[in-house]
Every structure is written in structure tokens, then in C-alpha cells.
PDB file of N, CA and C in Angstrom:
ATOM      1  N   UNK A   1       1.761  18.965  -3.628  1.00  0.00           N
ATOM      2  CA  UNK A   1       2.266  17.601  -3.812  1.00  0.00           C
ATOM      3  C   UNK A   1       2.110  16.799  -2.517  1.00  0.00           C
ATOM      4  N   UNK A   2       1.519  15.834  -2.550  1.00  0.00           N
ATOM      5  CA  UNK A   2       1.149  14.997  -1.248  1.00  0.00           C
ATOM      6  C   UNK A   2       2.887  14.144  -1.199  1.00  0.00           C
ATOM      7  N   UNK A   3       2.782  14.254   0.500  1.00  0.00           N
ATOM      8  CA  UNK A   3       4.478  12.728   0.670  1.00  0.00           C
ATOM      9  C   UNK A   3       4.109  11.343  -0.298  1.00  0.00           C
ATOM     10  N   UNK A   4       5.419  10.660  -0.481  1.00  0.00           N
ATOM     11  CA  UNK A   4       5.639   9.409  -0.997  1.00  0.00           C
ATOM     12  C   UNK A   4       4.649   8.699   0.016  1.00  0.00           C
ATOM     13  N   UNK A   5       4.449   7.379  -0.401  1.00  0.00           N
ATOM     14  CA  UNK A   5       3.741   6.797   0.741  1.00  0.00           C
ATOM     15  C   UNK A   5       4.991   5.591   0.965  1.00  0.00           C
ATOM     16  N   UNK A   6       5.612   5.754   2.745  1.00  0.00           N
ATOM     17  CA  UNK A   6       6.755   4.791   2.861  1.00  0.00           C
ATOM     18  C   UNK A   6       6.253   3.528   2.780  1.00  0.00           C
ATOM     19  N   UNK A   7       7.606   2.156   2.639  1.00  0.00           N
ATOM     20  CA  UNK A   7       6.586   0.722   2.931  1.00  0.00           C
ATOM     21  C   UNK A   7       6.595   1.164   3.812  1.00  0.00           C
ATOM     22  N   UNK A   8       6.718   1.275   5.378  1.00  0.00           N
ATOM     23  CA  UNK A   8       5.940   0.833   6.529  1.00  0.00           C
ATOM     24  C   UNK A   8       4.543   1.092   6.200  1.00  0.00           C
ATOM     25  N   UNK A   9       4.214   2.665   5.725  1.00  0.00           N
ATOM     26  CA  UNK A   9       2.805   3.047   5.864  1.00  0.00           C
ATOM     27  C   UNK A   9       1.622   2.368   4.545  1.00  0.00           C
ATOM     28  N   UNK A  10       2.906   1.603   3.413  1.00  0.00           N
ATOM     29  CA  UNK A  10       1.332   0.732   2.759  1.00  0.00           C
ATOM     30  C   UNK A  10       1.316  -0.449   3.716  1.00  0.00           C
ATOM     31  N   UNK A  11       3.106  -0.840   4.336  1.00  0.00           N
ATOM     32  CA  UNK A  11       2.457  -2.637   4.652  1.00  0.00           C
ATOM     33  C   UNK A  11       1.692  -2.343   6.006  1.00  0.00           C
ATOM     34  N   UNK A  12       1.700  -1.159   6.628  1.00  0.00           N
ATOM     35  CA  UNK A  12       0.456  -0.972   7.928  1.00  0.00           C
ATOM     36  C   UNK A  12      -1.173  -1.242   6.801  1.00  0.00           C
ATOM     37  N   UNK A  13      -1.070   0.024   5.916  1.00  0.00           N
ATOM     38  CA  UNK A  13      -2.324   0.123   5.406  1.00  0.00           C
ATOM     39  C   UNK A  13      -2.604  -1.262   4.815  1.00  0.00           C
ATOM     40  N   UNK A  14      -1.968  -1.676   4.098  1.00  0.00           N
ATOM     41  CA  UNK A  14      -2.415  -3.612   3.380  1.00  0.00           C
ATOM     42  C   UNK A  14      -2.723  -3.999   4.793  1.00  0.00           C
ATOM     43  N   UNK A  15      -2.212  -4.495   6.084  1.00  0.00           N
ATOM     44  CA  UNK A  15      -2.618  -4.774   7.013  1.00  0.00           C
ATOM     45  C   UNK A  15      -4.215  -4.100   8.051  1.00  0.00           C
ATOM     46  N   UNK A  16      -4.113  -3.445   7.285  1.00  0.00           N
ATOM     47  CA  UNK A  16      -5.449  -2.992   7.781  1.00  0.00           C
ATOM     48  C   UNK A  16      -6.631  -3.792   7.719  1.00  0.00           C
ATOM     49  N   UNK A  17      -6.678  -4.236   6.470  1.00  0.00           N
ATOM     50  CA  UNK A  17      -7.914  -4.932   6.120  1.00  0.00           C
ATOM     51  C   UNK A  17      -7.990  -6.592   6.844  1.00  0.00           C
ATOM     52  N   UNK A  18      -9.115  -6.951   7.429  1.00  0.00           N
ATOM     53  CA  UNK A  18      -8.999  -8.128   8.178  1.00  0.00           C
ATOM     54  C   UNK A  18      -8.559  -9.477   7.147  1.00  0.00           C
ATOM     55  N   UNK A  19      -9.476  -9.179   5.628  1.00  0.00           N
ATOM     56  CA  UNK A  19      -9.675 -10.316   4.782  1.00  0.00           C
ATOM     57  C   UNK A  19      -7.471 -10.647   4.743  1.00  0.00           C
ATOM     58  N   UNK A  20      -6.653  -9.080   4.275  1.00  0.00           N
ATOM     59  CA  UNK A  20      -5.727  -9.231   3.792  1.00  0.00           C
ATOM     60  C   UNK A  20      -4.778  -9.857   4.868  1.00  0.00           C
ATOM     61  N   UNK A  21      -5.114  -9.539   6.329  1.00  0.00           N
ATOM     62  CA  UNK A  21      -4.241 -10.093   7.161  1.00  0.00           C
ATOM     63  C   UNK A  21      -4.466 -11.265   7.651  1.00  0.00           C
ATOM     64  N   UNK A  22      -5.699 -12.441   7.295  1.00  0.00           N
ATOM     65  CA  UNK A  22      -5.430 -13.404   7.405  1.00  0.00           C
ATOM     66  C   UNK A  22      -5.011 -14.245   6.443  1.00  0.00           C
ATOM     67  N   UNK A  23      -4.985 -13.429   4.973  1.00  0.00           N
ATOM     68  CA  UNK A  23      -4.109 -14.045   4.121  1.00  0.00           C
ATOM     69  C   UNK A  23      -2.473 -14.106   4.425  1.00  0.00           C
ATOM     70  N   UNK A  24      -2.350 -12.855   5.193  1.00  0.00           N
ATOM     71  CA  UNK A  24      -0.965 -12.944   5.100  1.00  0.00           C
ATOM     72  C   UNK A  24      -0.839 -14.018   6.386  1.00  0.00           C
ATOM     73  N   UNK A  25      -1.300 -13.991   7.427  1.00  0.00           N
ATOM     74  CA  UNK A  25      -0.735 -14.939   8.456  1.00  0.00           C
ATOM     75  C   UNK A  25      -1.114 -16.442   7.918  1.00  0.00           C
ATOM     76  N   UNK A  26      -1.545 -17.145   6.751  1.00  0.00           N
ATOM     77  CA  UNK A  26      -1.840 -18.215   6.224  1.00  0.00           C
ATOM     78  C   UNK A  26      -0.800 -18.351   5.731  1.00  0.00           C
ATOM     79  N   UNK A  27       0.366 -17.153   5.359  1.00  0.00           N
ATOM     80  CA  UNK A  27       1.052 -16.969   4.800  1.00  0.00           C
ATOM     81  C   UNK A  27       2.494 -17.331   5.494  1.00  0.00           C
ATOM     82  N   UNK A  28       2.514 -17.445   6.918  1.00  0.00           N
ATOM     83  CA  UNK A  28       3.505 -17.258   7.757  1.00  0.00           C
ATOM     84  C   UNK A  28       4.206 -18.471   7.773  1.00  0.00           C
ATOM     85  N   UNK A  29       3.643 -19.503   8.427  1.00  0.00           N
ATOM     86  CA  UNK A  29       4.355 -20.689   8.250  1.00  0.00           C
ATOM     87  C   UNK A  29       4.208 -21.791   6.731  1.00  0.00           C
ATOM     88  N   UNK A  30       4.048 -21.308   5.272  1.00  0.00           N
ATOM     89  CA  UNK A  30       4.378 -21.954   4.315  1.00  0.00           C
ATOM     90  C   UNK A  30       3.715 -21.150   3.108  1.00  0.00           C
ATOM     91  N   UNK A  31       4.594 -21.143   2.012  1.00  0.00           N
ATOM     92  CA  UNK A  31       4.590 -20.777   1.008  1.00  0.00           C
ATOM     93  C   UNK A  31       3.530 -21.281   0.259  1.00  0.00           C
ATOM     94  N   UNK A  32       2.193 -20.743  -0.163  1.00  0.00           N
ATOM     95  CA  UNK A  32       0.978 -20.972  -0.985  1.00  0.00           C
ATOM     96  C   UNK A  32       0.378 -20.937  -2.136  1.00  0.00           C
ATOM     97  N   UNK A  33      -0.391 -21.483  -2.530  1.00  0.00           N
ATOM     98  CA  UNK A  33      -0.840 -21.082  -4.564  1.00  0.00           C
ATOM     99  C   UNK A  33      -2.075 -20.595  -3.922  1.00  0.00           C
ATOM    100  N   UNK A  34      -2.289 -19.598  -5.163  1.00  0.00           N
ATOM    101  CA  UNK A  34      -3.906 -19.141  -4.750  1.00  0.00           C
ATOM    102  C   UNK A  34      -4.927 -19.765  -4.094  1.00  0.00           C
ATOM    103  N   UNK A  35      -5.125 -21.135  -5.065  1.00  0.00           N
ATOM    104  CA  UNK A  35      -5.652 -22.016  -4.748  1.00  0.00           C
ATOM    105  C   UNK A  35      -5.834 -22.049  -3.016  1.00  0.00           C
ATOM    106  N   UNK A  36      -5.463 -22.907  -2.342  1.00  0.00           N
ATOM    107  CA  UNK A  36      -4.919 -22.744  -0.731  1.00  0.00           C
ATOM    108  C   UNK A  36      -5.244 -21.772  -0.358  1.00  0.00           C
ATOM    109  N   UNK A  37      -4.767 -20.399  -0.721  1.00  0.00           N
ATOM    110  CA  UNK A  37      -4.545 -19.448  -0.047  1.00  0.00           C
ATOM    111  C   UNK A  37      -6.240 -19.086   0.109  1.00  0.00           C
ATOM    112  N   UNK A  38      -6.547 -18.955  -1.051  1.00  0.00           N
ATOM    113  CA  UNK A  38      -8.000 -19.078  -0.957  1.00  0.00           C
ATOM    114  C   UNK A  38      -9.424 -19.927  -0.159  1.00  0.00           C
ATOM    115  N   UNK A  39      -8.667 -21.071  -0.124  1.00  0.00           N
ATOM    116  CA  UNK A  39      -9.632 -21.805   0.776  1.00  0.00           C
ATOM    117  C   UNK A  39      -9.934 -21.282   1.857  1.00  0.00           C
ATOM    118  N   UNK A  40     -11.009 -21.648   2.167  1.00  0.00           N
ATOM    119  CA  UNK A  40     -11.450 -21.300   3.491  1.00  0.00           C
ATOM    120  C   UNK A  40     -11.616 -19.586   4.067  1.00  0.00           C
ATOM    121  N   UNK A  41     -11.467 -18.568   2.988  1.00  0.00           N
ATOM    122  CA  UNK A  41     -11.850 -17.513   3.220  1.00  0.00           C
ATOM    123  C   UNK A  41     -12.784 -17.213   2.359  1.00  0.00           C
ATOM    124  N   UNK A  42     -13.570 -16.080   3.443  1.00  0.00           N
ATOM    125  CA  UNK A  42     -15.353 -15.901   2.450  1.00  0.00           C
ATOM    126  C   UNK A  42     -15.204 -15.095   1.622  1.00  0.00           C
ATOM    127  N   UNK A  43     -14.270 -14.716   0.662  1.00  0.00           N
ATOM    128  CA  UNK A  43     -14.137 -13.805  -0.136  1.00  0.00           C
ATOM    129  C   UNK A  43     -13.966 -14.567  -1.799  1.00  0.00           C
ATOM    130  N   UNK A  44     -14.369 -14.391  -3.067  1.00  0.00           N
ATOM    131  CA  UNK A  44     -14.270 -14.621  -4.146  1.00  0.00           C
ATOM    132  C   UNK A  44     -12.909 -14.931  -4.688  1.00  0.00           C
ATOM    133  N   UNK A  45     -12.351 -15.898  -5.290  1.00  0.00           N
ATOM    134  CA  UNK A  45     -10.639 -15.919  -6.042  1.00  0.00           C
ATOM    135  C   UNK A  45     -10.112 -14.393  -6.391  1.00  0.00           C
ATOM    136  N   UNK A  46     -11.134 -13.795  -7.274  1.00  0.00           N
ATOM    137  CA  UNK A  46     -10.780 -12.453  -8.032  1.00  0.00           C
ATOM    138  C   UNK A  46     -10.209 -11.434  -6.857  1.00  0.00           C
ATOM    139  N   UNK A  47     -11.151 -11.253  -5.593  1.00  0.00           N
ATOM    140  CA  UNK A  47     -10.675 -10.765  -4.677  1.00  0.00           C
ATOM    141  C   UNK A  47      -9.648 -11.152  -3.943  1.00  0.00           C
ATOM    142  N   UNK A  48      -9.490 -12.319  -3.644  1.00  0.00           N
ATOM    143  CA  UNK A  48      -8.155 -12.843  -3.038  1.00  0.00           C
ATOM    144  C   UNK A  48      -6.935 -12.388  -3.562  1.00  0.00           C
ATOM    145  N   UNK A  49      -6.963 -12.500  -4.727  1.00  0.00           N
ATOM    146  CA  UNK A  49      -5.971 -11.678  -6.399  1.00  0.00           C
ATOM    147  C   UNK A  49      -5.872 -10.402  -6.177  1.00  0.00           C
ATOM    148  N   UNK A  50      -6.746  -9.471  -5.935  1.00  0.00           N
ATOM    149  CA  UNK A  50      -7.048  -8.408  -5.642  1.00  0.00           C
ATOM    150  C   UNK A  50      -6.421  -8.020  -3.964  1.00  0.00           C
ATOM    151  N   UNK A  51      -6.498  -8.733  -2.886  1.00  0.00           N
ATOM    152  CA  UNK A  51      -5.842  -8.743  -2.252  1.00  0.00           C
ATOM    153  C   UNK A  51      -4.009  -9.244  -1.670  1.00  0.00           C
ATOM    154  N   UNK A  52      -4.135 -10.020  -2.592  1.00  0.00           N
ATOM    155  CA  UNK A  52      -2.781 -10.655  -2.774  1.00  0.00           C
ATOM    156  C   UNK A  52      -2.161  -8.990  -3.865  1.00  0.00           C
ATOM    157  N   UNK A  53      -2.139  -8.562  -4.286  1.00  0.00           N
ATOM    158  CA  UNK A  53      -1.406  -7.591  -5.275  1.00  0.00           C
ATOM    159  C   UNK A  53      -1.377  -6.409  -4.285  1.00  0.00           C
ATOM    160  N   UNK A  54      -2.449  -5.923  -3.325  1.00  0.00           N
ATOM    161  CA  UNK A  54      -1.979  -4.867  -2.637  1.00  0.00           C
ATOM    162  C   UNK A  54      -1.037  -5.227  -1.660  1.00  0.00           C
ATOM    163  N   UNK A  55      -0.673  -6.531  -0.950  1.00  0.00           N
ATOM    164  CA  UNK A  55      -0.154  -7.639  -0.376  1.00  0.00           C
ATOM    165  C   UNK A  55       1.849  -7.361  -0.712  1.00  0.00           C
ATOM    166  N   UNK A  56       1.599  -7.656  -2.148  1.00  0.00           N
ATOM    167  CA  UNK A  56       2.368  -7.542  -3.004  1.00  0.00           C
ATOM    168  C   UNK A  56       3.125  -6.002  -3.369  1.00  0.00           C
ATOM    169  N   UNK A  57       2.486  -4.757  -3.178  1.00  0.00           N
ATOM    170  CA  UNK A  57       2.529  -3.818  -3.690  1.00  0.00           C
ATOM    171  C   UNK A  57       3.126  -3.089  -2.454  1.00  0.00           C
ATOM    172  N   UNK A  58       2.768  -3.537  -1.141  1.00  0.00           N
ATOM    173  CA  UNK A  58       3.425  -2.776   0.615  1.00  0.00           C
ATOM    174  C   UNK A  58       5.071  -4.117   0.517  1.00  0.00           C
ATOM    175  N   UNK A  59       5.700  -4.540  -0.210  1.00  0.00           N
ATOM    176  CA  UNK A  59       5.908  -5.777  -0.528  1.00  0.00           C
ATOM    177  C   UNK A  59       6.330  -6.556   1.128  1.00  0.00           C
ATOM    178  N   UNK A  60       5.004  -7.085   1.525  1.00  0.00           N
ATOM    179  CA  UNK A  60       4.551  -7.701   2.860  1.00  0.00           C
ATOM    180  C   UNK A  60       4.366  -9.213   2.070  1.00  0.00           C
ATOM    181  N   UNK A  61       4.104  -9.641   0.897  1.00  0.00           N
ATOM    182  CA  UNK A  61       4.562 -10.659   0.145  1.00  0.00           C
ATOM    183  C   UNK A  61       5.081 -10.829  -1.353  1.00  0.00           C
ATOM    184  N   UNK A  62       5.814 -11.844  -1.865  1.00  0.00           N
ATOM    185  CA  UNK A  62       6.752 -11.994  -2.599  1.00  0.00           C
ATOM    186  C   UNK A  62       5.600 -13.616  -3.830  1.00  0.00           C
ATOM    187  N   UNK A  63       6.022 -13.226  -4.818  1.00  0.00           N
ATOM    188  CA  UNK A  63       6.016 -14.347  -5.726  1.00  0.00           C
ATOM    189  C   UNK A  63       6.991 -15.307  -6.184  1.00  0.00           C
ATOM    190  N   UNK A  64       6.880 -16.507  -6.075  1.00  0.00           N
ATOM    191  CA  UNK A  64       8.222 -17.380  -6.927  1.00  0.00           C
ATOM    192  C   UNK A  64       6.685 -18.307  -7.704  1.00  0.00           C
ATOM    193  N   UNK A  65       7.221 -18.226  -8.919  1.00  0.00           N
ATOM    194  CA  UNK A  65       6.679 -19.487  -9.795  1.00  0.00           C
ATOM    195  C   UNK A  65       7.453 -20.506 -10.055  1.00  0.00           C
ATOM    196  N   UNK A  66       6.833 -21.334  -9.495  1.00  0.00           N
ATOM    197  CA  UNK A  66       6.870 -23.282 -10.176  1.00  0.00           C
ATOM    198  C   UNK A  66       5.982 -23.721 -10.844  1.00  0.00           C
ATOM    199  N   UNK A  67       6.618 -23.946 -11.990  1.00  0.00           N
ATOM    200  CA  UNK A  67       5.920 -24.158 -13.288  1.00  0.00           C
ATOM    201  C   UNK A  67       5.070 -23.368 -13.291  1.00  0.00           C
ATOM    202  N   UNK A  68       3.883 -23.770 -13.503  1.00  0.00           N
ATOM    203  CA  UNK A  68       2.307 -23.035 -13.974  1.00  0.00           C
ATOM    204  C   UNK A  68       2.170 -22.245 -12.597  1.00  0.00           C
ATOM    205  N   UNK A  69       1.856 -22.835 -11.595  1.00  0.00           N
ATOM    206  CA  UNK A  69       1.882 -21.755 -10.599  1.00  0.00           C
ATOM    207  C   UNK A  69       2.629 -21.080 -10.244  1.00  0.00           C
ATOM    208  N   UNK A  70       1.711 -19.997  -9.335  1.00  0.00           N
ATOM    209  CA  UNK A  70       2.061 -18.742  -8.637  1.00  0.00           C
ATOM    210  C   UNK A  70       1.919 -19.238  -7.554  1.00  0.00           C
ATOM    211  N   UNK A  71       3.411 -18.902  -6.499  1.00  0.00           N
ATOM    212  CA  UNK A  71       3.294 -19.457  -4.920  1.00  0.00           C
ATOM    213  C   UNK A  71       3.895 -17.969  -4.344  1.00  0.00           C
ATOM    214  N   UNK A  72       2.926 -18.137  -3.676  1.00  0.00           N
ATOM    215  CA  UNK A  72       3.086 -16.752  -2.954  1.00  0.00           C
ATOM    216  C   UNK A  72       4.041 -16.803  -1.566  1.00  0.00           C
ATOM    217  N   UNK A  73       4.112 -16.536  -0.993  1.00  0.00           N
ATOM    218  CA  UNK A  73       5.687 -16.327   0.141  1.00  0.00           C
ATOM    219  C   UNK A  73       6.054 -15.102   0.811  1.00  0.00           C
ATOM    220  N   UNK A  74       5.870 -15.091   2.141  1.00  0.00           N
ATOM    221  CA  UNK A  74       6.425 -13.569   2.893  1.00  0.00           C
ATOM    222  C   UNK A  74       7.670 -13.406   2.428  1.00  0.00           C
ATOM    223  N   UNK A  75       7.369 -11.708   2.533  1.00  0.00           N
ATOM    224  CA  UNK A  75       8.764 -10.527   1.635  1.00  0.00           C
ATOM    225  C   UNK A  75       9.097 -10.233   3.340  1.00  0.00           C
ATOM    226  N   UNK A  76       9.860 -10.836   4.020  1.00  0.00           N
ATOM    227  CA  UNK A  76      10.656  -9.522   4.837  1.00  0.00           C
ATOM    228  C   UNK A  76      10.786  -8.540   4.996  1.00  0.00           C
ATOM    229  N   UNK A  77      11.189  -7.524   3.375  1.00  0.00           N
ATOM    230  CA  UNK A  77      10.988  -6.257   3.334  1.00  0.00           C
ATOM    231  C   UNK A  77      10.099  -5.446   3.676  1.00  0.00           C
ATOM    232  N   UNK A  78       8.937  -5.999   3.686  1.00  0.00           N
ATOM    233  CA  UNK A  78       7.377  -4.871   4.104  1.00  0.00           C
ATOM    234  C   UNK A  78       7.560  -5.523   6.091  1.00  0.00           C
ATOM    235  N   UNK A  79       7.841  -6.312   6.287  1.00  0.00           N
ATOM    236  CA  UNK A  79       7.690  -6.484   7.573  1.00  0.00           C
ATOM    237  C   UNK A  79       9.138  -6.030   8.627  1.00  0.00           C
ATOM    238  N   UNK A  80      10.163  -6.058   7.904  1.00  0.00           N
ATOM    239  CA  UNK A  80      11.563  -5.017   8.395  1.00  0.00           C
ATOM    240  C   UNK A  80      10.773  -3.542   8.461  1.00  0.00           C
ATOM    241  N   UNK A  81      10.775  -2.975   7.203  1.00  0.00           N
ATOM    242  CA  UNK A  81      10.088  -1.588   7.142  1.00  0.00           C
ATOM    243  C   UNK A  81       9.204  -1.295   8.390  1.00  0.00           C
ATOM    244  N   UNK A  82       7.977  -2.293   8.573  1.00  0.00           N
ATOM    245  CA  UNK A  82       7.068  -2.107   9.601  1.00  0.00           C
ATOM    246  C   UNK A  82       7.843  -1.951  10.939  1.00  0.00           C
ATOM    247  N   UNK A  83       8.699  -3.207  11.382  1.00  0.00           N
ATOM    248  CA  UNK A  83       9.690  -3.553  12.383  1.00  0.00           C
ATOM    249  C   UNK A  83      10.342  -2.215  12.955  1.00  0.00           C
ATOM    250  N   UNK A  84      10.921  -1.272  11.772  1.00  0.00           N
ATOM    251  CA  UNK A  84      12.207  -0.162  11.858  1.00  0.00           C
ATOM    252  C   UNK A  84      11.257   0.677  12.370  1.00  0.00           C
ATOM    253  N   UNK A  85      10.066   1.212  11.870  1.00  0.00           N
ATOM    254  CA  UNK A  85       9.073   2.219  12.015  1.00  0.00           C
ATOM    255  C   UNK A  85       8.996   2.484  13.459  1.00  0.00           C
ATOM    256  N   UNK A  86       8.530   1.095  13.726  1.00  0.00           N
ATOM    257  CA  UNK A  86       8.093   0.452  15.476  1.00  0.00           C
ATOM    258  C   UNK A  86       9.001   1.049  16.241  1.00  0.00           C
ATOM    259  N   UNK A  87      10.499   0.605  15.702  1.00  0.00           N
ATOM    260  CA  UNK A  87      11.540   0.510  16.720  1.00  0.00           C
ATOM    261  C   UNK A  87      11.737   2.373  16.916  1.00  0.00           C
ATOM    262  N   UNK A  88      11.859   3.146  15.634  1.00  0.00           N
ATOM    263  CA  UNK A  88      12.309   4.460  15.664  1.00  0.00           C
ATOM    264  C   UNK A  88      10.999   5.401  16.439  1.00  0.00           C
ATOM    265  N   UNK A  89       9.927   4.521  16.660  1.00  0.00           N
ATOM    266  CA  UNK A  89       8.617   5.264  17.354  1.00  0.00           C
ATOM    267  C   UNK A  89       8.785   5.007  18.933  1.00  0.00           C
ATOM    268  N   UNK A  90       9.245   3.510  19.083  1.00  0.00           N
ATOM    269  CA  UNK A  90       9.297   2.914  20.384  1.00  0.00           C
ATOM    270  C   UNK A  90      11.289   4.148  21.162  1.00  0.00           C
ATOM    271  N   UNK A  91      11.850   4.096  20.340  1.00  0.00           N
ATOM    272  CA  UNK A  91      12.698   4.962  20.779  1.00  0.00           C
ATOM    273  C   UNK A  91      12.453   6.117  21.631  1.00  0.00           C
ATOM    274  N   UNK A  92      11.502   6.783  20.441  1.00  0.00           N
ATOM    275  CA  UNK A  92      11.211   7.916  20.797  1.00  0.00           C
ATOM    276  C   UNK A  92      10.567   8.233  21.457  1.00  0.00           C
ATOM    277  N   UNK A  93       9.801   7.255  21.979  1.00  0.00           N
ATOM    278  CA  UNK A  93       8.295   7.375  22.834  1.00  0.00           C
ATOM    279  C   UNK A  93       9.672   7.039  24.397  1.00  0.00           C
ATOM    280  N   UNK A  94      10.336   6.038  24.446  1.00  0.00           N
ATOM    281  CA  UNK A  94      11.100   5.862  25.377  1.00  0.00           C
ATOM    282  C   UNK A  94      11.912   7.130  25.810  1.00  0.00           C
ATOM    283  N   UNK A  95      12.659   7.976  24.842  1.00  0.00           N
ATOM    284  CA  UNK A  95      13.362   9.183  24.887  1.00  0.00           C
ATOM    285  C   UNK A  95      12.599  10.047  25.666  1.00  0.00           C
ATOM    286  N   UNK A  96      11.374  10.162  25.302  1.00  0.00           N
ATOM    287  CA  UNK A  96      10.372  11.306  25.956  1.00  0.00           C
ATOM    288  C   UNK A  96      10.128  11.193  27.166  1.00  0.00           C
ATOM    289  N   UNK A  97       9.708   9.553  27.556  1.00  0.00           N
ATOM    290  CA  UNK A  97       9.634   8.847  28.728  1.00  0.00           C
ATOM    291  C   UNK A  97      10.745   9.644  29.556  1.00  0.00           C
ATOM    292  N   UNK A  98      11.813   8.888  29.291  1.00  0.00           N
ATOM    293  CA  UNK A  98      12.827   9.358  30.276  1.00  0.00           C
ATOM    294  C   UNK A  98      13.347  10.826  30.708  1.00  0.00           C
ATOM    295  N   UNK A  99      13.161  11.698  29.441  1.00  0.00           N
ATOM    296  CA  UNK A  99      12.902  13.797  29.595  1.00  0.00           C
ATOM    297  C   UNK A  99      12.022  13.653  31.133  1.00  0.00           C
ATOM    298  N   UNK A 100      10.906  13.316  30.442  1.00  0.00           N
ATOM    299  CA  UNK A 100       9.367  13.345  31.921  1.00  0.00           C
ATOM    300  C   UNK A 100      10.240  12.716  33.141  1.00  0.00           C
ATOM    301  N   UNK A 101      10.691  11.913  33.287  1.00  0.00           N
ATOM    302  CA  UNK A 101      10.974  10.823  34.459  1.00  0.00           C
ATOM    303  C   UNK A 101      12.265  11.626  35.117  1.00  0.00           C
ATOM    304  N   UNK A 102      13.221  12.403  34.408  1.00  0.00           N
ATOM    305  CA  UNK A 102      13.853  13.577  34.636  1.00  0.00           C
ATOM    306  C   UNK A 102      13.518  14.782  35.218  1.00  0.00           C
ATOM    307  N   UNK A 103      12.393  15.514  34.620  1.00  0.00           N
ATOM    308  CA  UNK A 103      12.135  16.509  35.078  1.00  0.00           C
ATOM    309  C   UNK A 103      11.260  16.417  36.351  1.00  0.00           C
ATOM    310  N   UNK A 104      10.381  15.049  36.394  1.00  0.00           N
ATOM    311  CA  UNK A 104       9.932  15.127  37.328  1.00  0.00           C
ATOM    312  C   UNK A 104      11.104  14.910  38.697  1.00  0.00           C
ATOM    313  N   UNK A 105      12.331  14.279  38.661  1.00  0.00           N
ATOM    314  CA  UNK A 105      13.135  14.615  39.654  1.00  0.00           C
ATOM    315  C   UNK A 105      13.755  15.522  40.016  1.00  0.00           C
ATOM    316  N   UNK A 106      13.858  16.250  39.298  1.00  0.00           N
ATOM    317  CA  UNK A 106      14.702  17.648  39.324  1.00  0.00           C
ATOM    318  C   UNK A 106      13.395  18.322  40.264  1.00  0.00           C
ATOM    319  N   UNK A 107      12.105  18.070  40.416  1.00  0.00           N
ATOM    320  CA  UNK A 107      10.620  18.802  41.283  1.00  0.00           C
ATOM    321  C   UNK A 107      11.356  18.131  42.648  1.00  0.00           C
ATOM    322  N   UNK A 108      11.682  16.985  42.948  1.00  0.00           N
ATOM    323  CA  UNK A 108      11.528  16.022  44.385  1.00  0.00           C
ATOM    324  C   UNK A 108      12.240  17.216  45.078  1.00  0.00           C
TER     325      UNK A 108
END
């Protein structure tokens, strides 16, 4: 049986791809319809869709509909998840730091 896959490790993996992370930072300062979101990137609508759902799926973004459209909108949740990951790695990498920075005084 392979592990669950956590959000941090889809909204890293959705972030992987260049096309998906400049959707999402188009994404940062205002809430978008496909339409928009689509402009100006060299990729097809279908794919944008296609990228917006794995987007959706690390949930690194969120849907609200008005009326007929779909406006897409950063989820917090995939970017907390990412955030906590950071912080419990950056801990630990600090924890280790300071063991080393220890033992090497206990040598002086």
C-alpha cells in the first residue's frame, strides 16, 4: 500500500508545473473566470481547466460561482498545509543546527 498523498505534498506537486504556478500567482491579488485566467497564457482553455482542477484538487484554489460563471479564488488551505510543512522542516533543520553548534563546543 503506497502513503496517502498529504496537501502539502499535492499543493508542492500542483506547484511544480510552471504553466500551474503562474495561474495561481494571477490568482493572488484577485479572484478570476477562466476567461482572464486564461489570457495571456500559451496554453489551450481545455488545459487551463485541466490545470485549474489539479489547482483545485492540492486545494491551493477554491471556486465561488456568480451566476453563470466560475470565479476561481485562492484556498488558504493548500497554502497553510505548504506553510506548516516549511515551518515543521525549518524547525527541524534549526534543531539539528543547534545539536552541531553544541557538540562542536563541547570539542573547544
Amino acid at each position: 500500500m503506497g502513503h496517502a498523498i498529504s496537501n502539502s505534498e499535492k499543493a508542492f506537486n500542483a506547484l511544480g508545473d510552471p504553466t500551474r504556478r503562474a495561474i495561481f500567482e494571477k490568482l493572488r491579488t484577485t479572484p478570476l473566470a477562466v476567461v482572464d485566467i486564461a489570457n495571456g497564457l500559451p496554453v489551450s482553455r481545455p488545459a487551463v481547466s485541466q490545470h485549474l482542477k489539479v489547482l483545485r484538487d492540492a486545494k491551493l484554489i477554491s471556486i465561488n460561482q456568480q451566476g453563470t460563471k466560475n470565479i476561481y479564488q485562492v484556498n488558504r488551505e493548500g497554502i497553510l498545509a505548504m506553510r506548516n510543512y516549511l515551518d515543521k522542516f525549518w524547525d527541524e533543520a534549526l534543531s539539528a543546527f543547534k545539536l552541531i553548534a553544541e557538540q562542536e563546543e563541547k570539542k573547544l
